[in-house]
Each structure stands twice: as C-alpha cells, then as structure tokens.
PDB file of N, CA and C in Angstrom:
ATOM      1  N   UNK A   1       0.835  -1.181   0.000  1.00  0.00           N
ATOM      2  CA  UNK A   1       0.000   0.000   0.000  1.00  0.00           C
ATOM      3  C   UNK A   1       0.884   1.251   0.000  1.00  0.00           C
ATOM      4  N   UNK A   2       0.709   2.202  -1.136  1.00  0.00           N
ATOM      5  CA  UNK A   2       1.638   3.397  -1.065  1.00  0.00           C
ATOM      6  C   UNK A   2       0.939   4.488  -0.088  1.00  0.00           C
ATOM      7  N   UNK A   3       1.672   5.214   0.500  1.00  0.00           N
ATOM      8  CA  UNK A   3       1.653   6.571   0.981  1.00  0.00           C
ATOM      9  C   UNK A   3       1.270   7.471   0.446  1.00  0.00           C
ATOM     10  N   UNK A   4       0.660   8.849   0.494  1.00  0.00           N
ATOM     11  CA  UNK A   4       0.148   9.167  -0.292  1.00  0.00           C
ATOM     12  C   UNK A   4       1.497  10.191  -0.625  1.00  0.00           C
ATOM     13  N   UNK A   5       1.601  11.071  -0.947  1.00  0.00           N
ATOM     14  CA  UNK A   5       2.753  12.090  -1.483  1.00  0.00           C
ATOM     15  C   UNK A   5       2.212  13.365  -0.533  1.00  0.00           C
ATOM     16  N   UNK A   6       3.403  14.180   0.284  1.00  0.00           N
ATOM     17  CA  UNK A   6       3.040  15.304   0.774  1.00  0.00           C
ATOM     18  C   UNK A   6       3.145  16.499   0.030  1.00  0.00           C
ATOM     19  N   UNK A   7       3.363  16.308  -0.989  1.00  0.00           N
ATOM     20  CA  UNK A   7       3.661  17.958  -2.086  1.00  0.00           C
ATOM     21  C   UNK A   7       2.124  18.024  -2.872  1.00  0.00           C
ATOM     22  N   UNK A   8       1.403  19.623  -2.488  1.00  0.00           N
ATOM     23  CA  UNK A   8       0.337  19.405  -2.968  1.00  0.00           C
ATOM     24  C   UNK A   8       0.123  19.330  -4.486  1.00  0.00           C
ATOM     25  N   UNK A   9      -1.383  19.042  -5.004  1.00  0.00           N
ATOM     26  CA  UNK A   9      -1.458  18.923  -6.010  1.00  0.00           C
ATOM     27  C   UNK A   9      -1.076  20.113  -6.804  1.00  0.00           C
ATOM     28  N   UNK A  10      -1.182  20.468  -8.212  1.00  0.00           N
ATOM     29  CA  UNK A  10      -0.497  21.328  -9.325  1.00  0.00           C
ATOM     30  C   UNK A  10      -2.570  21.445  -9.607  1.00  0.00           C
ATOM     31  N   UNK A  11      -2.615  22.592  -9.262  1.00  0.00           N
ATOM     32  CA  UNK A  11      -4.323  23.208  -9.659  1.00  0.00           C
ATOM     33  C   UNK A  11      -4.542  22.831 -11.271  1.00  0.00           C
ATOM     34  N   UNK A  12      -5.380  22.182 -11.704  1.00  0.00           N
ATOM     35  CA  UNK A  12      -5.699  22.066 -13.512  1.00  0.00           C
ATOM     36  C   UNK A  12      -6.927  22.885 -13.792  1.00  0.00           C
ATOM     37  N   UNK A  13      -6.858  23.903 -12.685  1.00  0.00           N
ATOM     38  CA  UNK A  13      -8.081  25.029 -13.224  1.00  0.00           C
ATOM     39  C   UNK A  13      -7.279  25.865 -13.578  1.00  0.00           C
ATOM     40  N   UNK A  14      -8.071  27.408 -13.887  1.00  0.00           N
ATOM     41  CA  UNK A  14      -7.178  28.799 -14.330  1.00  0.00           C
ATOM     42  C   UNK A  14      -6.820  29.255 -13.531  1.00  0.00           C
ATOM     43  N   UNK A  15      -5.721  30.000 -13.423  1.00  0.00           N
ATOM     44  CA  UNK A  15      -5.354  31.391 -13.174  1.00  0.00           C
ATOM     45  C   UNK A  15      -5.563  32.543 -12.960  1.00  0.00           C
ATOM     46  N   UNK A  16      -5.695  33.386 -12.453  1.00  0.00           N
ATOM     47  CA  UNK A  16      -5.556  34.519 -13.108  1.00  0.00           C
ATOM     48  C   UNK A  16      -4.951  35.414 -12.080  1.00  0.00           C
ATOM     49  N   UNK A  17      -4.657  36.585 -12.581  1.00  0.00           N
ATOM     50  CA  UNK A  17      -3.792  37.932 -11.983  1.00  0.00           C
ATOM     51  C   UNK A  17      -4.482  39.116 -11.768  1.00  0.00           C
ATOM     52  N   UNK A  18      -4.622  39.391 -10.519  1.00  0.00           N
ATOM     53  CA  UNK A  18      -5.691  41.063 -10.717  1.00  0.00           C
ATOM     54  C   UNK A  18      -5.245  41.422  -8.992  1.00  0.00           C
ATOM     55  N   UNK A  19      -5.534  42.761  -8.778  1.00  0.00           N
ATOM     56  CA  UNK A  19      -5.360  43.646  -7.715  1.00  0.00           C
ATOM     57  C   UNK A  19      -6.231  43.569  -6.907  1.00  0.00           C
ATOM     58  N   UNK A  20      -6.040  43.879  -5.729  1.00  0.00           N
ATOM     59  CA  UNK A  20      -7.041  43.615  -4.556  1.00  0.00           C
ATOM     60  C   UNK A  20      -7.682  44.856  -4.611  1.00  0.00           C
ATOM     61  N   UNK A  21      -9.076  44.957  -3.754  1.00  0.00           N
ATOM     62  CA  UNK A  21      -9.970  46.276  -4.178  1.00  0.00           C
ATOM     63  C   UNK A  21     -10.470  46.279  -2.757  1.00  0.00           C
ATOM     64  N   UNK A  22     -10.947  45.554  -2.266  1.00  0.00           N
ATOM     65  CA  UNK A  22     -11.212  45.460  -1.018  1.00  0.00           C
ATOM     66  C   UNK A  22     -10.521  43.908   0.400  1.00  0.00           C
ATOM     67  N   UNK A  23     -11.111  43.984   0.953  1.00  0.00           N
ATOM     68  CA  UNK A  23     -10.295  43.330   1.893  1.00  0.00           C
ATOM     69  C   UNK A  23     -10.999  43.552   3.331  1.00  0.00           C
ATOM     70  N   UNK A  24     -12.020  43.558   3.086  1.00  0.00           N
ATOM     71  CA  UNK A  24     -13.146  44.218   4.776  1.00  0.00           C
ATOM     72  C   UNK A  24     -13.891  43.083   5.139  1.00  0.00           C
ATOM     73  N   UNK A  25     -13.433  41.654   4.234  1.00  0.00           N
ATOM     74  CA  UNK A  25     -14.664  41.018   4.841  1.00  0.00           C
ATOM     75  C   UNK A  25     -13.657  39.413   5.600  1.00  0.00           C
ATOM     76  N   UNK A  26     -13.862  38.860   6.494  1.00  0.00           N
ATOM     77  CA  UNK A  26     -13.180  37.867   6.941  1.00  0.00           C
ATOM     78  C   UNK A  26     -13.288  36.970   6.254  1.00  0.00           C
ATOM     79  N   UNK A  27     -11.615  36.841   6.038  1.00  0.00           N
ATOM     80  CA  UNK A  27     -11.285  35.565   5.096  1.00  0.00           C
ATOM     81  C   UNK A  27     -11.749  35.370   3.805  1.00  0.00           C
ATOM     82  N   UNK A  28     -11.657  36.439   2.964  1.00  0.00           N
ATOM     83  CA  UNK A  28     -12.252  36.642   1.626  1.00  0.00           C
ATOM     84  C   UNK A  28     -11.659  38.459   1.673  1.00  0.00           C
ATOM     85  N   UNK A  29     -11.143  38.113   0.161  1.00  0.00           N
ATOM     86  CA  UNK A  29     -10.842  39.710  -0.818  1.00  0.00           C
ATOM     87  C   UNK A  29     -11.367  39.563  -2.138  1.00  0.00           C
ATOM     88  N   UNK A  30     -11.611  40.979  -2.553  1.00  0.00           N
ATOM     89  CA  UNK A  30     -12.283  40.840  -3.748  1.00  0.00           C
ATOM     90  C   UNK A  30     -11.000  41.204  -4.585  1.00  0.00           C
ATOM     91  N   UNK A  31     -10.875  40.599  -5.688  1.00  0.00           N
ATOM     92  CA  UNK A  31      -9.708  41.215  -6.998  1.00  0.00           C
ATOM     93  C   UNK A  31     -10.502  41.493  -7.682  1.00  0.00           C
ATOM     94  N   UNK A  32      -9.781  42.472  -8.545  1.00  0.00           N
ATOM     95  CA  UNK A  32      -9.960  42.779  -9.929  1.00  0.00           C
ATOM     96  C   UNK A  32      -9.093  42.326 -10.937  1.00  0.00           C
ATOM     97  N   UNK A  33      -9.646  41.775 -11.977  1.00  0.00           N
ATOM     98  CA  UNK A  33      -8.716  40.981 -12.888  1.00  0.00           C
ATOM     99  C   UNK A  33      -8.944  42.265 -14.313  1.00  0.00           C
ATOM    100  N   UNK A  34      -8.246  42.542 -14.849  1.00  0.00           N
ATOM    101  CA  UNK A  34      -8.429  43.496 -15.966  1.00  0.00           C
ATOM    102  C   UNK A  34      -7.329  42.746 -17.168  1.00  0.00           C
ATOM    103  N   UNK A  35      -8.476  42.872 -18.081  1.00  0.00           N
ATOM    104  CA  UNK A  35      -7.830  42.045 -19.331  1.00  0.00           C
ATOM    105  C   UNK A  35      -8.369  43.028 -20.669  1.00  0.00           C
ATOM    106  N   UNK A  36      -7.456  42.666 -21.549  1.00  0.00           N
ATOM    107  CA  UNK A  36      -7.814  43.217 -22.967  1.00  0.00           C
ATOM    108  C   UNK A  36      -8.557  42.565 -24.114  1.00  0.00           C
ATOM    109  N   UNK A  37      -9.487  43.279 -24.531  1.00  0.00           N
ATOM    110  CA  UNK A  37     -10.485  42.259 -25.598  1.00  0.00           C
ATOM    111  C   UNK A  37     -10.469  43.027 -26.901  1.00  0.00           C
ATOM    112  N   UNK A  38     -10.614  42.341 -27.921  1.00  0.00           N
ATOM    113  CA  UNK A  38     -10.960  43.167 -29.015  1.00  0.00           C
ATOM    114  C   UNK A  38     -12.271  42.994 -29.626  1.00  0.00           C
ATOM    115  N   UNK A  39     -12.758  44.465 -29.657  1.00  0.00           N
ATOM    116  CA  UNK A  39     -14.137  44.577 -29.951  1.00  0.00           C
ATOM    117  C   UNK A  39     -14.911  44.099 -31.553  1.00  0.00           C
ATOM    118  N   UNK A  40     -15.807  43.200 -31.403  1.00  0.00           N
ATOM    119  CA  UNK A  40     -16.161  42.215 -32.349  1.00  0.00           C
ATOM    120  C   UNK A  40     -16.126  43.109 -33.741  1.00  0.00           C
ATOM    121  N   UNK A  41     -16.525  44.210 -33.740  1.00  0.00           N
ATOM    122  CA  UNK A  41     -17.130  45.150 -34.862  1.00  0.00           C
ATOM    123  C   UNK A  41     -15.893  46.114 -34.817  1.00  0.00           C
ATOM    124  N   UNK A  42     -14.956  46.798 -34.060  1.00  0.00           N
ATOM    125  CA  UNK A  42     -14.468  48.146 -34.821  1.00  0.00           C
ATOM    126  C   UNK A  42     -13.211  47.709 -34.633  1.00  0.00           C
ATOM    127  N   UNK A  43     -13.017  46.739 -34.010  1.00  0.00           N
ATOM    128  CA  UNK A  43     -11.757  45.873 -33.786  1.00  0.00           C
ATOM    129  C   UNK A  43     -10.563  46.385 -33.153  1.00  0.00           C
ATOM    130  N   UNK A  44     -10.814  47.598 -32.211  1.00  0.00           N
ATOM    131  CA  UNK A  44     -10.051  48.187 -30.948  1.00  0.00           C
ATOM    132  C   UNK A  44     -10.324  47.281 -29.645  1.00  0.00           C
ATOM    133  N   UNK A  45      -8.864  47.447 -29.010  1.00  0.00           N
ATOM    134  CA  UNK A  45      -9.011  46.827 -28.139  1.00  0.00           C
ATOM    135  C   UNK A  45      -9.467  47.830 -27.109  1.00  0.00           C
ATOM    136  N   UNK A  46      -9.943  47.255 -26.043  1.00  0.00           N
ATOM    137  CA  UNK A  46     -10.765  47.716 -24.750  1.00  0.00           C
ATOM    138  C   UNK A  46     -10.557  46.668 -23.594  1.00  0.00           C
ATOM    139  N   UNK A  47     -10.883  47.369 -22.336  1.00  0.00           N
ATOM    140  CA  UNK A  47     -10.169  46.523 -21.337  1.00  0.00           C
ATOM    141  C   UNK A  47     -11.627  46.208 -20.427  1.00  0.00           C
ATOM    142  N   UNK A  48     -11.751  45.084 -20.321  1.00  0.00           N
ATOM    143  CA  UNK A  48     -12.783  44.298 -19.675  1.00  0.00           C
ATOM    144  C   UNK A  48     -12.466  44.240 -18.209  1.00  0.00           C
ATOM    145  N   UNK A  49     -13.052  44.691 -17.115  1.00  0.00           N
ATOM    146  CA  UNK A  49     -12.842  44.129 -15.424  1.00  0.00           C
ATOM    147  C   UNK A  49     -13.689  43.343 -15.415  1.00  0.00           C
ATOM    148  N   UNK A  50     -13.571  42.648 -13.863  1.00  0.00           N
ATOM    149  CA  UNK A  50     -14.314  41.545 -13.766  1.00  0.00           C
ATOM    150  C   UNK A  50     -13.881  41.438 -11.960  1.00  0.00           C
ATOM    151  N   UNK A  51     -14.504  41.539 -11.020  1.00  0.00           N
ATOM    152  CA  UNK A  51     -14.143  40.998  -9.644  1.00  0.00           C
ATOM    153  C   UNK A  51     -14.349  39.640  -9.122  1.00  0.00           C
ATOM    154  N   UNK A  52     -13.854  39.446  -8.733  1.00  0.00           N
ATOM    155  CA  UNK A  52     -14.106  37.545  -8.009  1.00  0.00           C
ATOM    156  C   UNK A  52     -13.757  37.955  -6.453  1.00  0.00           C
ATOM    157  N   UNK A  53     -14.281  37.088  -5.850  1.00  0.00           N
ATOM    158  CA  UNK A  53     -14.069  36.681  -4.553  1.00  0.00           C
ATOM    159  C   UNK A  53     -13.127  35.503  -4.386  1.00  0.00           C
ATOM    160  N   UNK A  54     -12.172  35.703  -3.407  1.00  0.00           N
ATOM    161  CA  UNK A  54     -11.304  35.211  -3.204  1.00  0.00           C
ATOM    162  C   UNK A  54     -10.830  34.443  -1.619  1.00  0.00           C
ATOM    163  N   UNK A  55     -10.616  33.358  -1.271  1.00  0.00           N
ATOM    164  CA  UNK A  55     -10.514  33.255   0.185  1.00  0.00           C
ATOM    165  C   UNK A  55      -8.648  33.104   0.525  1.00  0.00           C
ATOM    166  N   UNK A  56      -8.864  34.135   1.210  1.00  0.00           N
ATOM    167  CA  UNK A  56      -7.655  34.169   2.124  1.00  0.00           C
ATOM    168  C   UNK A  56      -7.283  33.688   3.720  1.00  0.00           C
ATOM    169  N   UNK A  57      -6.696  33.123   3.534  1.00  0.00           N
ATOM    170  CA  UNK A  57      -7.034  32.083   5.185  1.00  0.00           C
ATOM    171  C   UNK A  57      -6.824  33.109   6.398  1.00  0.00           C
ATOM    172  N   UNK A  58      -5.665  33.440   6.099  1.00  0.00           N
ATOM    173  CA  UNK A  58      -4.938  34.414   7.279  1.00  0.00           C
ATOM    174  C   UNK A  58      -5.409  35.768   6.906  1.00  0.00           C
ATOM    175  N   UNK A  59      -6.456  36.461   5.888  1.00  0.00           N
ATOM    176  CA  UNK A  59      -6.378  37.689   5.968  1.00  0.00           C
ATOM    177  C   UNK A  59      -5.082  38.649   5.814  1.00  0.00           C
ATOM    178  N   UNK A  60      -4.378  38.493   5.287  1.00  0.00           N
ATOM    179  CA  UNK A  60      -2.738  38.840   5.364  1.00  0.00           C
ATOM    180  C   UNK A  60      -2.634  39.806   3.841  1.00  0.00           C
ATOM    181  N   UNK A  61      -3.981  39.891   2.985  1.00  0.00           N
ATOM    182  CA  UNK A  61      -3.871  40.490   1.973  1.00  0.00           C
ATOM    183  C   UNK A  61      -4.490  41.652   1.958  1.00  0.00           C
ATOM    184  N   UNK A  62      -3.558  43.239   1.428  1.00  0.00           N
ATOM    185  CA  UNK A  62      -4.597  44.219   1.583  1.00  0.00           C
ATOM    186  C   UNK A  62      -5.144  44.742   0.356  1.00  0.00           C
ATOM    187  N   UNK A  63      -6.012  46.131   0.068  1.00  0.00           N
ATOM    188  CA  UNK A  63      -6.268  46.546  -0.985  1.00  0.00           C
ATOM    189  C   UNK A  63      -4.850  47.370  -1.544  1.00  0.00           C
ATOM    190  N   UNK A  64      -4.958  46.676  -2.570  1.00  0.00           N
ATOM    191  CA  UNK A  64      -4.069  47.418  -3.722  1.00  0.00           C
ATOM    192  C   UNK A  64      -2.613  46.507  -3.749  1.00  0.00           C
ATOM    193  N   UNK A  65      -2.637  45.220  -3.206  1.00  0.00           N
ATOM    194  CA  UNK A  65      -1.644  43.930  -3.684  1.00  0.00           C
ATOM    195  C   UNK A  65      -2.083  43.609  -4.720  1.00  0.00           C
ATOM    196  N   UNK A  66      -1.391  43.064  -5.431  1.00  0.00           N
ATOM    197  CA  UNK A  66      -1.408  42.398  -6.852  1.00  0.00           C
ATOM    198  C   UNK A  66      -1.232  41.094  -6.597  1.00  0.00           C
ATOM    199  N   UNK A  67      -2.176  39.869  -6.538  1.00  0.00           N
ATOM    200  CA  UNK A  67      -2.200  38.694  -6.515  1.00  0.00           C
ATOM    201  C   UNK A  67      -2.391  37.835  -7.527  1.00  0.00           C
ATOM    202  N   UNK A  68      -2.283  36.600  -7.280  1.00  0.00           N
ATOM    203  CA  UNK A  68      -2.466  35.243  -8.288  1.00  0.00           C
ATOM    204  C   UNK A  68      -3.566  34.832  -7.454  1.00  0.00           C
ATOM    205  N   UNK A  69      -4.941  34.697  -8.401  1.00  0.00           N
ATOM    206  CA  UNK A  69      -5.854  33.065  -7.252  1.00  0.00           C
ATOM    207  C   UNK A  69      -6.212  32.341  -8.795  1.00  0.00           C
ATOM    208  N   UNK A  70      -6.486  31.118  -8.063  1.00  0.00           N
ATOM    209  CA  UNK A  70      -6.720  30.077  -9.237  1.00  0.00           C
ATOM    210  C   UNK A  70      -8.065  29.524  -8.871  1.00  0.00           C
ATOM    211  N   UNK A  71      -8.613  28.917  -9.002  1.00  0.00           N
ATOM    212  CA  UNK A  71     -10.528  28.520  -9.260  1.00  0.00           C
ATOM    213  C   UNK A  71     -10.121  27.066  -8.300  1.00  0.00           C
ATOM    214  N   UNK A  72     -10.983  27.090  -7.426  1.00  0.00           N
ATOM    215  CA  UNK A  72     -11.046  26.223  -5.909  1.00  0.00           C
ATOM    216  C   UNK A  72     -12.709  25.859  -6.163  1.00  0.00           C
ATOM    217  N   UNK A  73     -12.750  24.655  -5.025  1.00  0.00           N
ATOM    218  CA  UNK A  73     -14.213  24.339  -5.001  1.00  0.00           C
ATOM    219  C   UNK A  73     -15.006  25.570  -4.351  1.00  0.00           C
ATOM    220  N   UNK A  74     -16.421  25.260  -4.384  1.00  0.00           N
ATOM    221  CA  UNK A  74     -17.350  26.506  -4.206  1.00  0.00           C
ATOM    222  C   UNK A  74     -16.898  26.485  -2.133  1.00  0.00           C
ATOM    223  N   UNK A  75     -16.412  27.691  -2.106  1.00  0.00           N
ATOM    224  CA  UNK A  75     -16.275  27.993  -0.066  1.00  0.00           C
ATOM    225  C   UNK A  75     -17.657  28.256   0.217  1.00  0.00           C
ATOM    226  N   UNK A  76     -18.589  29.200  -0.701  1.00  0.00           N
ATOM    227  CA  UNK A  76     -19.772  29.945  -0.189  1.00  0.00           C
ATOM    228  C   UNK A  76     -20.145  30.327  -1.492  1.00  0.00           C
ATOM    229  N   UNK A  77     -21.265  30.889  -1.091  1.00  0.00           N
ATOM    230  CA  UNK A  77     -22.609  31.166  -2.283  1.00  0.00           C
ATOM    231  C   UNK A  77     -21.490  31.943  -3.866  1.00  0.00           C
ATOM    232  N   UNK A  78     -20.650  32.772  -3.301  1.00  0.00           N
ATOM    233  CA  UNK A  78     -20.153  33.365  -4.648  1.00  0.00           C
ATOM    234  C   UNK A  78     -18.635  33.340  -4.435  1.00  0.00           C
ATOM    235  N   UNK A  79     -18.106  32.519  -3.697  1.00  0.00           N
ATOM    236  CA  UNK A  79     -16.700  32.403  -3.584  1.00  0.00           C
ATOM    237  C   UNK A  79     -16.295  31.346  -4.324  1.00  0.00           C
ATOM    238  N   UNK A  80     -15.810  31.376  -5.216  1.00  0.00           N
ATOM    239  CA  UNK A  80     -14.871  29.774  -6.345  1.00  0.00           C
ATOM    240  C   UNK A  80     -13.553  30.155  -6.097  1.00  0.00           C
ATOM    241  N   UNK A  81     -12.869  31.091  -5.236  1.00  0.00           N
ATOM    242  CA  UNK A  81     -11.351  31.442  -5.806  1.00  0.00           C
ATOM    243  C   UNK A  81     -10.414  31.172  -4.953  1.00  0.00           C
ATOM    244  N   UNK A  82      -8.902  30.719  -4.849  1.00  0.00           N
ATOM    245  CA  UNK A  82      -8.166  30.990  -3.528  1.00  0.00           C
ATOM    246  C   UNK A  82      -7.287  31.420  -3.796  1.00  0.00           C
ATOM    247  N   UNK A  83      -6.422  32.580  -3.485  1.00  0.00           N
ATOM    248  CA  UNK A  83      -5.319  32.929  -3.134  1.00  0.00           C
ATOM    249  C   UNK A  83      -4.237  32.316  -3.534  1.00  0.00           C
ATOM    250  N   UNK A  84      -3.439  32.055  -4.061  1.00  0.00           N
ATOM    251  CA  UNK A  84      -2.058  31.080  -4.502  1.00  0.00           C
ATOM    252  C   UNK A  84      -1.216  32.127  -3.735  1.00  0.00           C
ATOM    253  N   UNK A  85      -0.557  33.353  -4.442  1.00  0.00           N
ATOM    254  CA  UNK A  85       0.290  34.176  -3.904  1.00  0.00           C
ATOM    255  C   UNK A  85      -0.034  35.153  -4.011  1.00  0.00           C
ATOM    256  N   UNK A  86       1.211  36.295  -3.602  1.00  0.00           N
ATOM    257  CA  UNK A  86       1.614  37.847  -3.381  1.00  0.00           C
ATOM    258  C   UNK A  86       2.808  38.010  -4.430  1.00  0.00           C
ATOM    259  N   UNK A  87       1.964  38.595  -5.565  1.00  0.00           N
ATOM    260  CA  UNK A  87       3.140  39.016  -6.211  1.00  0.00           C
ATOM    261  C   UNK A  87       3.875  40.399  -6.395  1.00  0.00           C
ATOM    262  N   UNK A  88       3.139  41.277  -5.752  1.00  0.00           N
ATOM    263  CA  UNK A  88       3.207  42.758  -5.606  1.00  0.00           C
ATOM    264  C   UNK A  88       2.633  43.363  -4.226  1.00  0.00           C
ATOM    265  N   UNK A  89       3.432  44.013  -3.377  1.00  0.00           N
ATOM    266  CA  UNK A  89       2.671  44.228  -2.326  1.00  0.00           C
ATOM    267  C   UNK A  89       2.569  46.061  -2.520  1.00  0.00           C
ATOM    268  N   UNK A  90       1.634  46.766  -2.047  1.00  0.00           N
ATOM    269  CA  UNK A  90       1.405  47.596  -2.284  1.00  0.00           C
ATOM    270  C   UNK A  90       1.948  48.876  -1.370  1.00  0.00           C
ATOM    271  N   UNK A  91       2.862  49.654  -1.797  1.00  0.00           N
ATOM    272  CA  UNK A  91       3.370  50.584  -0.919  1.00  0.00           C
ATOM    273  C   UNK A  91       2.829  51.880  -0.499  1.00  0.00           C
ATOM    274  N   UNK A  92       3.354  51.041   1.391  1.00  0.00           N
ATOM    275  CA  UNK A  92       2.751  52.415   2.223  1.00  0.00           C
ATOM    276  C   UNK A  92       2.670  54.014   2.070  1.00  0.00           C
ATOM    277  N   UNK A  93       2.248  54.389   2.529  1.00  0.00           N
ATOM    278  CA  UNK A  93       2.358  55.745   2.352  1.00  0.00           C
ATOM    279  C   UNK A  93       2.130  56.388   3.860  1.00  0.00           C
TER     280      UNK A  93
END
C-alpha cells in the first residue's frame, strides 16, 4: 500500500492575476482581474474588469496587492477562488 505524497497537487483550473480592491470582509478579498479584448465590430481593443471573490485564510492580503488566485471548489454562495500568492505588495504611504 503506497503513501500518499506530501507535495500538494499542481491546480488544472485557471489562473488569473488582478489587484485587490477590497479586503473588509473575513477571510475573503475581492480582486480585480483586468484584461484586454478586441471589440467584435471596430476591432479596438478595450479593457474588460471583472471581480471575483477570493478566500484568504490568514487575511494577510490588503487593498491594492497584486495577486495570483486560481478557481477552488465553491467555499460559499459566490466564492470559487483561492489565493495562490503575493506578487506585488502595495506601498505604504
């Protein structure tokens, strides 16, 4: 009988990259993910937002970090997201 392996799994959902906007609610931040689309008809690009909810265990993330979360099972009614990392932390003032 094997053991199971302690290195966690490698996520086979998406990605994505966006800035924190808020951060007021326990154990959950909202990002903003901002991406570029090109418009079906005049064929300029334009930039699409989009917020997700995100769970953060420790709360350790504020508004205006630049994070990674990747798509997790459902935590709550509109939460699918978790936290992976901190790739930008946002300076004090």
């Amino acid at each position: 009988m094997e053991e199971p392996s302690k290195t966690p799994k490698k996520s086979t959902g998406r990605t994505l990259v966006g800035r924190v906007v808020s951060a007021k609610m326990q154990k959950t931040i909202v990002v903003e993910v901002t991406r570029s689309v090109r418009h079906p008809v005049y064929g300029k690009f334009v930039r699409v937002r989009k917020k997700y909810k995100a769970h953060d265990e420790q709360s350790q993330y504020r508004a205006g970090d630049v994070v990674e979360i990747a798509e997790h099972k459902p935590l709550s009614r509109e939460k699918r997201w978790a936290v992976v990392k901190l790739l930008e932390r946002q300076a004090e003032t």
